[in-house]
C-alpha atoms as a PDB file:
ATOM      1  CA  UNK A   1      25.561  26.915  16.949  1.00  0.00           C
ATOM      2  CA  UNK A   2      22.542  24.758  15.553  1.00  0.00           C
ATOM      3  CA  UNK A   3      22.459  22.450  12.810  1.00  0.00           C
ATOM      4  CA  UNK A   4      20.455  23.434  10.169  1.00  0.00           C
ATOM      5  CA  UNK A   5      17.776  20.852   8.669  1.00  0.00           C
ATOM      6  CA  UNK A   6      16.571  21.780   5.217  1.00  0.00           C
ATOM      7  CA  UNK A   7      13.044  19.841   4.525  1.00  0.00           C
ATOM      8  CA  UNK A   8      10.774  20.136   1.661  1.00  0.00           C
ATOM      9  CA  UNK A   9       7.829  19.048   1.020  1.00  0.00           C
ATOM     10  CA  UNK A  10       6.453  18.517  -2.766  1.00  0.00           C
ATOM     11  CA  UNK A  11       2.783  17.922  -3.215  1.00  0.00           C
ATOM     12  CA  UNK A  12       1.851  15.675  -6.371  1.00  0.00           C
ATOM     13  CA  UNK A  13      -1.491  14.566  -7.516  1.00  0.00           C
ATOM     14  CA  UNK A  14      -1.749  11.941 -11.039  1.00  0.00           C
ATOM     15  CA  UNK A  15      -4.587  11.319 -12.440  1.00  0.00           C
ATOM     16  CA  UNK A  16      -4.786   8.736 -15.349  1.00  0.00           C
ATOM     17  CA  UNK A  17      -5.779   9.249 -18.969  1.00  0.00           C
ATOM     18  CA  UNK A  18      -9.033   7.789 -18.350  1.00  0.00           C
ATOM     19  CA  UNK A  19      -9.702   9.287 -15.207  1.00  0.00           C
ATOM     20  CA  UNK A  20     -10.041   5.719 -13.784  1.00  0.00           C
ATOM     21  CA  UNK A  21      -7.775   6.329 -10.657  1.00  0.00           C
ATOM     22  CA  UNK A  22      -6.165   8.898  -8.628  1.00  0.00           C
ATOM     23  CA  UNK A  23      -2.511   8.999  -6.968  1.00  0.00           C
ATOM     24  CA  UNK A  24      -1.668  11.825  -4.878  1.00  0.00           C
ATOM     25  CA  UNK A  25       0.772  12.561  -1.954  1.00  0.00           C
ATOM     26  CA  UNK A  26       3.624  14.296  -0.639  1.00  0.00           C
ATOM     27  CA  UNK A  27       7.113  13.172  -1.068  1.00  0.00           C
ATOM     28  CA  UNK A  28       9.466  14.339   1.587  1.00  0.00           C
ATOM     29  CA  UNK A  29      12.872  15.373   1.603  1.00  0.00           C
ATOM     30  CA  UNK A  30      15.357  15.767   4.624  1.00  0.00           C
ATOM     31  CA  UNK A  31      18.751  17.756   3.683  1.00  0.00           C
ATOM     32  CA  UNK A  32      18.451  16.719   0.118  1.00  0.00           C
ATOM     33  CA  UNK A  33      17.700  13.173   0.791  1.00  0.00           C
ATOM     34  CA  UNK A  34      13.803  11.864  -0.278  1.00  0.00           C
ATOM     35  CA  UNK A  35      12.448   9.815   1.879  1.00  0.00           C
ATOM     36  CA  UNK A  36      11.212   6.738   1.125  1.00  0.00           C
ATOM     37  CA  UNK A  37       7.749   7.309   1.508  1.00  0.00           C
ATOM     38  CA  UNK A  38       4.998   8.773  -0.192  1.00  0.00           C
ATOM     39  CA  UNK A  39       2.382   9.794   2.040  1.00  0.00           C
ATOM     40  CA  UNK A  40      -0.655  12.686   3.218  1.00  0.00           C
ATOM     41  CA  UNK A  41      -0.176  11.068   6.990  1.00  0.00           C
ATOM     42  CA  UNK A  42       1.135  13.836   8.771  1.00  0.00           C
ATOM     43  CA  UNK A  43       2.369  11.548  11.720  1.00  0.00           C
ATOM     44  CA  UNK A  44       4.460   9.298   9.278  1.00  0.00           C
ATOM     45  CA  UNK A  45       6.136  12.172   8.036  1.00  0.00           C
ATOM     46  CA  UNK A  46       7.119  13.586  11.246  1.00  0.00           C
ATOM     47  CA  UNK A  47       8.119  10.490  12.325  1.00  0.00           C
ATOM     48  CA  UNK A  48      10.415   9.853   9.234  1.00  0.00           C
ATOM     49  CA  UNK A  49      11.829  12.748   9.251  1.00  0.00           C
ATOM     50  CA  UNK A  50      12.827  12.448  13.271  1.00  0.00           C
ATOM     51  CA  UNK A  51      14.302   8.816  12.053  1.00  0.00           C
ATOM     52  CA  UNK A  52      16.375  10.304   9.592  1.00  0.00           C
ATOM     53  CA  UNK A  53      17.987  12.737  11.798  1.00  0.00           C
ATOM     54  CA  UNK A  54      18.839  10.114  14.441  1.00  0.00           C
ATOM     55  CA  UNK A  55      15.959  10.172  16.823  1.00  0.00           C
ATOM     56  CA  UNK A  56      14.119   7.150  17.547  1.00  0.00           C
ATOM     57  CA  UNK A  57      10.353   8.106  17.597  1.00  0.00           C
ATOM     58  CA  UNK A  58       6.826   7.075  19.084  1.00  0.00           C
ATOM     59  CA  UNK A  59       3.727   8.957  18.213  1.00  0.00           C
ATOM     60  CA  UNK A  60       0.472   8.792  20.069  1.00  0.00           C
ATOM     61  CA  UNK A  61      -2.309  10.078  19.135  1.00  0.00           C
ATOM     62  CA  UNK A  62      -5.858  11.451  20.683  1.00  0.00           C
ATOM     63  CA  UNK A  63      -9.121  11.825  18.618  1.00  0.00           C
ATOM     64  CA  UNK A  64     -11.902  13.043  19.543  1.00  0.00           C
ATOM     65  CA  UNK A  65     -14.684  12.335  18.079  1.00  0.00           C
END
């Protein structure tokens, strides 16, 4: 039998009472645990949320431009 992995994903966006600045992201969590990380980077989620299930990661990636 597999493991199950429970991961959600909670998009935020702040923006102050002046309008002055912006903070938006998406905090990740991995069978109930948050990462630490706040982030839109699709790679650095994937890749913490390999680390926190054991796996030791390295992500390459191709643009083309």
């Amino acid at each position: 039998m597999k493991n199950k992995v429970k991961i959600h994903f909670s998009e935020y966006w702040y923006k102050c009472g002046d309008g002055c600045c912006d903070d938006y992201g998406t905090i990740t969590t991995v069978n109930g645990e948050e990462l630490e990380f706040r982030n839109e980077d699709t790679s650095t989620i994937v890749k913490g949320i390999l680390e926190k299930l054991g796996y030791e990661v390295e992500i390459t990636h191709d643009y083309d431009s």
